[in-house]
C-alpha atoms as a PDB file:
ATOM      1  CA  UNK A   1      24.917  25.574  -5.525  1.00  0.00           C
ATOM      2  CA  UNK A   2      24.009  23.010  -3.064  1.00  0.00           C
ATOM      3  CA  UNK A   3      26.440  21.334  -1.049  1.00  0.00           C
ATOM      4  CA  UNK A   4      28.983  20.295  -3.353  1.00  0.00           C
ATOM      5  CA  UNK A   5      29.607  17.790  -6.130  1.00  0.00           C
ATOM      6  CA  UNK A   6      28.506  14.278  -6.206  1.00  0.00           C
ATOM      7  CA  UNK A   7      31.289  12.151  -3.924  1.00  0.00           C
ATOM      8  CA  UNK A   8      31.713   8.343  -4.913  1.00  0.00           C
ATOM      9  CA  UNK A   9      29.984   6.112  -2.282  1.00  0.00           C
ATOM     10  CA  UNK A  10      29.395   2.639  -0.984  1.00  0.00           C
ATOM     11  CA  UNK A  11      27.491   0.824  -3.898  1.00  0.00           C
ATOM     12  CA  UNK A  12      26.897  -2.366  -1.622  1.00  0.00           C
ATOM     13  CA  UNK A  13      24.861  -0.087   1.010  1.00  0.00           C
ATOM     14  CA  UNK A  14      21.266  -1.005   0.434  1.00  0.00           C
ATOM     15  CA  UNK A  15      18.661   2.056   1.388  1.00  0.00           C
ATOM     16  CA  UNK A  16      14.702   1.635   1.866  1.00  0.00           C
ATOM     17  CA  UNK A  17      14.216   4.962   0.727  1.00  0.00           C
ATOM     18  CA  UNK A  18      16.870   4.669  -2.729  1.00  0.00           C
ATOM     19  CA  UNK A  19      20.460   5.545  -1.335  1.00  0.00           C
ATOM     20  CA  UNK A  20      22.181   8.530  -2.096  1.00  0.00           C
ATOM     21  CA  UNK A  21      21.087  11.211  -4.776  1.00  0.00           C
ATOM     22  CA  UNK A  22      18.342   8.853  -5.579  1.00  0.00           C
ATOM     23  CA  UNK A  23      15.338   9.934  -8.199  1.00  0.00           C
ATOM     24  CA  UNK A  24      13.453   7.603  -9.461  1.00  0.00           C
ATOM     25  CA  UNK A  25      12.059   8.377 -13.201  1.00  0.00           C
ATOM     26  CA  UNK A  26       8.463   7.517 -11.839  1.00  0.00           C
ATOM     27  CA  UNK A  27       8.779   9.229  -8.753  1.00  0.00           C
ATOM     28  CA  UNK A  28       5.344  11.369 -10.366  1.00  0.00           C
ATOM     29  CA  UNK A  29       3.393   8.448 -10.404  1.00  0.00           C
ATOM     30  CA  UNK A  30       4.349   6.198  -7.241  1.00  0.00           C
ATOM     31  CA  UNK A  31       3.071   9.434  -5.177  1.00  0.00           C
ATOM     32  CA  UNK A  32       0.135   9.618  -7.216  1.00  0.00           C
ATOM     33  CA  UNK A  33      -0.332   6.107  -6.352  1.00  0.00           C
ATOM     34  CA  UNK A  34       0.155   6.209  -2.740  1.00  0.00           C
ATOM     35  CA  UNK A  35      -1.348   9.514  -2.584  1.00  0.00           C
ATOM     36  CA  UNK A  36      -4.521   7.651  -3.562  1.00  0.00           C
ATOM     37  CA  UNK A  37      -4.330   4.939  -1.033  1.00  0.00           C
ATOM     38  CA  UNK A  38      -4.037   7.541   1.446  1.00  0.00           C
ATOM     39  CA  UNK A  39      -7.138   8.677   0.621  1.00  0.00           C
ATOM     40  CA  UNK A  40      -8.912   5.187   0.067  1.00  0.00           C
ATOM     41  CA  UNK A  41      -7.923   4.313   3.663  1.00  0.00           C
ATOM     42  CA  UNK A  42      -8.399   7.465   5.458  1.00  0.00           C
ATOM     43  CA  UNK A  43     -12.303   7.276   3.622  1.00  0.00           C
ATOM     44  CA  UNK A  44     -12.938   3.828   4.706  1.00  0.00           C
ATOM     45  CA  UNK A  45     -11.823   5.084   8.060  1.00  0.00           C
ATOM     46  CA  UNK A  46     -14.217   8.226   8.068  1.00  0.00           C
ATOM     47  CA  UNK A  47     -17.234   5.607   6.997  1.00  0.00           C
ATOM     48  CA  UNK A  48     -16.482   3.401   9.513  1.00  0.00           C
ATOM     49  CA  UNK A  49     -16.026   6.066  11.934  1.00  0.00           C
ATOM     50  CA  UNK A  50     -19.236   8.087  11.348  1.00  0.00           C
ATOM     51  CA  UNK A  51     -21.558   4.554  11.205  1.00  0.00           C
ATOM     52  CA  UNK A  52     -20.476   3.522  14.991  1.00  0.00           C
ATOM     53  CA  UNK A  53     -20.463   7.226  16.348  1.00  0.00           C
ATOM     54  CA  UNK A  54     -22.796   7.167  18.776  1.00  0.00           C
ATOM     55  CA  UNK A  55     -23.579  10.268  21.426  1.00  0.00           C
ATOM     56  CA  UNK A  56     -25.152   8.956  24.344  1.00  0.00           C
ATOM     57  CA  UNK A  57     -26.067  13.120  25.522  1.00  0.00           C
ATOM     58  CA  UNK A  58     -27.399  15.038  22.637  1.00  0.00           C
ATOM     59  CA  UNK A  59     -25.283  18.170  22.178  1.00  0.00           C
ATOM     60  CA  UNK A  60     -27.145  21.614  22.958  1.00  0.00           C
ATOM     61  CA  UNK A  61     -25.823  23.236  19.960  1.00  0.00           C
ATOM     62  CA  UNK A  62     -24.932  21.663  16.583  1.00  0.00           C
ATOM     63  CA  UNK A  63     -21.901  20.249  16.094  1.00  0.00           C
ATOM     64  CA  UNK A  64     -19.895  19.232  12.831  1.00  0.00           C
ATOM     65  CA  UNK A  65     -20.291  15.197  13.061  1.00  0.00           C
ATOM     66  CA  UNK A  66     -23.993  15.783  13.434  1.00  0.00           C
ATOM     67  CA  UNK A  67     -23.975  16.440   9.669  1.00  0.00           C
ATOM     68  CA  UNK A  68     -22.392  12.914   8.870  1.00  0.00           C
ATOM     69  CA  UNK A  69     -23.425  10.674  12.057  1.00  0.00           C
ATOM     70  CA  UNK A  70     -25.649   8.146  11.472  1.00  0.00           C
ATOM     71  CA  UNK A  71     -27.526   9.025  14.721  1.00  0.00           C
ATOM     72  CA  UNK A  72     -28.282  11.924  13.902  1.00  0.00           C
ATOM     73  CA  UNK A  73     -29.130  11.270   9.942  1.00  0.00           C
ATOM     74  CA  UNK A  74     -31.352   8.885  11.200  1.00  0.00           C
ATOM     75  CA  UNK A  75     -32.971  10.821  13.847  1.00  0.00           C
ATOM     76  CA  UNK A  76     -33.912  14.144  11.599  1.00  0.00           C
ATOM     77  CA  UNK A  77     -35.452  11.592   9.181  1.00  0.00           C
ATOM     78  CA  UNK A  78     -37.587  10.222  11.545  1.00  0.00           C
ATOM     79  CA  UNK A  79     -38.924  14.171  12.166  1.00  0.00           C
ATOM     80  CA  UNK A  80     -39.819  14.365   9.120  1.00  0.00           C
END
């Protein structure tokens, strides 16, 4: 199955992403790794993101980022 056996190749060709038929034995845990610095960065991004959002028109009907906004956290304190 597959597209046929293994053929001998260039060993002196040098590959960012491992060469030919590559598999790394800790393939698992590098994506777990980067998997979490995904996430780490795409938070700090989402914080950063929803402390300087800043609507200069209210909306007339709720929106999603009014739940996380800082605005608008700050503003329904001050109601109550």
């Amino acid at each position: 199955m597959g597209g046929g056996a293994r053929y001998p190749y260039p060993k002196h060709v040098w590959s960012p992403a491992g060469g030919w038929w590559s598999r790394p034995a800790n393939w698992k845990s590098n994506t777990a790794i980067t998997f979490a610095g995904i996430l780490a960065v795409a938070y700090g991004v989402w914080s950063v993101s929803a402390e300087r959002e800043v609507r200069h028109v209210k909306p007339d009907r709720p929106i999603p980022s009014m739940i996380w906004a800082k605005q608008f956290r700050d503003q329904e304190a001050k109601d109550n």
